[in-house]
Protein backbone atom coordinates (compact mmCIF):
# COMPACT_ATOMS: atom_id res chain seq x y z
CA UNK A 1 17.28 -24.53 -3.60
CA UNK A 2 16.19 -21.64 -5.57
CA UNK A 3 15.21 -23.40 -8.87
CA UNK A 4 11.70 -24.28 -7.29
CA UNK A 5 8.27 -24.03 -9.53
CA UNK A 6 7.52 -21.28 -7.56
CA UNK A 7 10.69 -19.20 -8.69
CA UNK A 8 10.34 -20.39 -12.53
CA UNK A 9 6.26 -18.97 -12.15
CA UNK A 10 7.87 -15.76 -10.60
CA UNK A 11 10.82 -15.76 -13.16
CA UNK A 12 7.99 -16.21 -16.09
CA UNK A 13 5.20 -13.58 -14.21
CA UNK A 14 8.52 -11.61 -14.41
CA UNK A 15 9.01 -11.73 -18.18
CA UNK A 16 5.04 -11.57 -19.06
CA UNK A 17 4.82 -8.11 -17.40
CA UNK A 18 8.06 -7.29 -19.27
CA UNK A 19 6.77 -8.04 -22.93
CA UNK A 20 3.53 -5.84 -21.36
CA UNK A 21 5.51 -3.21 -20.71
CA UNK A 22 7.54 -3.18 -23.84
CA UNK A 23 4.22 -3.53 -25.97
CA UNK A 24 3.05 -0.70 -24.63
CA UNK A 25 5.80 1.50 -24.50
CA UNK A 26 6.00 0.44 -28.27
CA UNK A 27 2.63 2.21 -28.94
CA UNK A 28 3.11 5.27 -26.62
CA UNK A 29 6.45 5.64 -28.68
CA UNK A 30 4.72 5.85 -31.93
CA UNK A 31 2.19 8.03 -30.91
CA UNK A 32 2.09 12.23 -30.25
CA UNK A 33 0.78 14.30 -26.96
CA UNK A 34 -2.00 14.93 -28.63
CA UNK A 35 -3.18 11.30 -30.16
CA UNK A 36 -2.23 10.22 -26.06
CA UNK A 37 -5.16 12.50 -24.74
CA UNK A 38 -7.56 11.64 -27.59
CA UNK A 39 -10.52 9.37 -27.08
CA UNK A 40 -11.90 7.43 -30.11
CA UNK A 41 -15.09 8.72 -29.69
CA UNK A 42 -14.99 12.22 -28.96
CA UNK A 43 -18.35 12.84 -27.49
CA UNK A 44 -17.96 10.13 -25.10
CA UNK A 45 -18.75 7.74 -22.79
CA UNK A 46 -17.74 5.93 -20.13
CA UNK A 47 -16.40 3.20 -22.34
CA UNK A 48 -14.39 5.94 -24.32
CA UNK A 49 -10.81 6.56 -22.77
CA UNK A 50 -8.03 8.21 -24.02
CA UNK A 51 -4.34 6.44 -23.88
CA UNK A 52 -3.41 8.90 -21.08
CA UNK A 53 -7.09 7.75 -19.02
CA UNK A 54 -5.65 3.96 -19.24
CA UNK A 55 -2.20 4.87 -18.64
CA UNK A 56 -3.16 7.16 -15.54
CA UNK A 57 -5.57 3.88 -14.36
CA UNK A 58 -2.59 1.28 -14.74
CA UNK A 59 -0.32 3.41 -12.99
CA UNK A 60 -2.85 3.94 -10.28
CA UNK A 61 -3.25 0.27 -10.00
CA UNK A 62 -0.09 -1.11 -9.90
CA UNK A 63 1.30 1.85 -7.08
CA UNK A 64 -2.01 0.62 -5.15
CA UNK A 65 -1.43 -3.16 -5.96
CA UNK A 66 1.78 -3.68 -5.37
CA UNK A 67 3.08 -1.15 -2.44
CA UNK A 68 3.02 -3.46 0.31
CA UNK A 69 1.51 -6.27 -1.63
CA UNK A 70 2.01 -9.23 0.79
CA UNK A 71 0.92 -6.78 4.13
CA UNK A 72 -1.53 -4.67 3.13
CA UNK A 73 -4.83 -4.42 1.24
CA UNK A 74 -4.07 -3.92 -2.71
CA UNK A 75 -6.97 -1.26 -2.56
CA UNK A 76 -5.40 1.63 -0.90
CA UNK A 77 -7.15 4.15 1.31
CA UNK A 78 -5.25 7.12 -0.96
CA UNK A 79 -5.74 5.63 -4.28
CA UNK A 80 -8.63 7.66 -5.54
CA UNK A 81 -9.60 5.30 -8.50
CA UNK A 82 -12.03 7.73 -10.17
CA UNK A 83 -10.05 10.26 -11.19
CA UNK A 84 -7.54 8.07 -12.74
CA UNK A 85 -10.60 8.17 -15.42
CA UNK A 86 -10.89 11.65 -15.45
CA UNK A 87 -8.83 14.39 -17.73
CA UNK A 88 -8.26 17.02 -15.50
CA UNK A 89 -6.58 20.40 -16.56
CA UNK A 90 -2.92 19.42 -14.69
CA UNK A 91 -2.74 16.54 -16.14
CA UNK A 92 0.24 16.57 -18.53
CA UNK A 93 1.94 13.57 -20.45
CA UNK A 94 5.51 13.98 -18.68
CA UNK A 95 3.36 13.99 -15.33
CA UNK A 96 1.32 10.94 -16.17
CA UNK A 97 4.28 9.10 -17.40
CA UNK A 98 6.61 9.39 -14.54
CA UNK A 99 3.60 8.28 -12.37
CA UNK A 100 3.43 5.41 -15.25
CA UNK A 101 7.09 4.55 -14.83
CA UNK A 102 6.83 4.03 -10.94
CA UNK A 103 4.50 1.77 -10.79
CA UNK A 104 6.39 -0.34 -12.85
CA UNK A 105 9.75 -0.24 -11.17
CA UNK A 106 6.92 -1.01 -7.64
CA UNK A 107 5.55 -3.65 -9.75
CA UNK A 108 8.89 -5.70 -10.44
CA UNK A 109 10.37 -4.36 -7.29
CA UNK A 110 8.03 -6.47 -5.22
CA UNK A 111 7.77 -9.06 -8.07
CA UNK A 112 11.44 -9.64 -7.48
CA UNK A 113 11.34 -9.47 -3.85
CA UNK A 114 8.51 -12.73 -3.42
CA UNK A 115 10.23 -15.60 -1.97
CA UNK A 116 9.24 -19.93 -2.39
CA UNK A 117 7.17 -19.02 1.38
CA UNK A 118 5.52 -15.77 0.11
CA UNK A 119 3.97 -17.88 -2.81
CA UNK A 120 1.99 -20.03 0.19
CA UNK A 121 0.64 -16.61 1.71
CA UNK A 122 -2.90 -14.95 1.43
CA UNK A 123 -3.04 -11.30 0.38
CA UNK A 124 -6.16 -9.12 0.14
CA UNK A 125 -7.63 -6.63 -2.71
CA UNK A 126 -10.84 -4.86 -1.37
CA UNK A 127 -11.17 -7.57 1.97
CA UNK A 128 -11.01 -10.19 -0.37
CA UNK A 129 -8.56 -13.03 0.08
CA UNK A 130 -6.44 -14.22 -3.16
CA UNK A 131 -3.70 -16.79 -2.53
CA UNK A 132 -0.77 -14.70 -4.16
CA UNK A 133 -0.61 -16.65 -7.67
CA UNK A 134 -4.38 -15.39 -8.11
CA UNK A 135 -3.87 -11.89 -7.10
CA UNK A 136 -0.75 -11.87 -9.73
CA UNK A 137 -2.63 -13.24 -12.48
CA UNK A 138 -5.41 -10.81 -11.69
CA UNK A 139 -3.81 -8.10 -12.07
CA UNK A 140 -1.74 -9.61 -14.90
CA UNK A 141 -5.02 -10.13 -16.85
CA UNK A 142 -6.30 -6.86 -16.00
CA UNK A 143 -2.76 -5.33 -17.42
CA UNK A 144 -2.99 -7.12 -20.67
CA UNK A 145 -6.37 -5.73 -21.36
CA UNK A 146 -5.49 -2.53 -20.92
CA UNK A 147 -2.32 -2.38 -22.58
CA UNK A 148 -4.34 -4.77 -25.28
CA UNK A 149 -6.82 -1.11 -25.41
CA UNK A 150 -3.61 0.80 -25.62
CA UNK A 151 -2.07 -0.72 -28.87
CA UNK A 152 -5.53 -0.38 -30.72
CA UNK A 153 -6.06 2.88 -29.80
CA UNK A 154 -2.43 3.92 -30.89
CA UNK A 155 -2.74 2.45 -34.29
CA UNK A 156 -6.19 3.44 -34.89
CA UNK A 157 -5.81 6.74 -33.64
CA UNK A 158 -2.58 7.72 -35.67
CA UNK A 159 -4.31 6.56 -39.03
CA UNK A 160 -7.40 8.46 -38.29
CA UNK A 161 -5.07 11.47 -38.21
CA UNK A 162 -3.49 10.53 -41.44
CA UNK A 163 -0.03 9.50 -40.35
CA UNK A 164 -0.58 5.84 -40.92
């Protein structure tokens, strides 16, 4: 029987990350390449990222996360977290978006592919155990805040340039 809780959590987990994904794409959609690699405050800090810094970390995350979510580690050896937080000179909004793209379809790939039995299993993020609902809503959480970041910084940075 496939109407379990456990399927109506994944079917809902499902559709939060897809009203995510479509509130974000919303904002990148309204903004241009340059307003994407802008940071609010344009000295800096480390507090200060750009659209492209949080869309290169969420990518980064989710291809980390979820590649082999119930068998391996959700930190991966190869992730190299702090340059998702860097601007280098290759980085390029085509680039950073088809990176941004698949970790999505990874994302609801393995979403999709969790069974009633996965939902009992134990998966790990930096040796750290998390029953499977609490590594999902962790990085659920973690999405929305980002994406929350995303959506300011798109409507604040388009009026600053007059467009608004």
């Amino acid at each position: 029987m496939m109407s379990s809780f456990w399927m109506e959590c994944k079917a809902e987990f499902i559709a939060q990350y897809q009203e995510q994904k479509q509130m974000a794409d919303a904002a990148l959609g309204r903004i241009d390449d340059t307003t994407f690699f802008t940071r609010l405050k344009q000295g800096g800090d480390a507090e200060s990222n750009s659209i492209a810094v949080l869309i290169k970390h969420i990518s980064g995350n989710f291809i980390s996360r979820w590649t082999d979510f119930l068998t391996r580690d959700g930190e991966k050896a190869d992730r190299q977290r702090p340059r998702e937080f860097v601007h280098e000179a290759s980085d390029n909004r085509p680039q950073i978006m088809e990176r941004w793209e698949q970790g999505w379809q990874i994302l609801f790939a393995t979403l999709e592919s969790l069974t009633e039995e996965d939902f009992a299993k134990t998966v790990y993020i930096r040796d750290e155990a998390h029953s499977v609902v609490k590594a999902i809503l962790r990085n659920l959480l973690h999405t929305t805040h980002h994406i929350g970041q995303i959506d300011l910084l798109a409507t604040v940075l388009k009026n600053q340039d007059g467009e608004g």
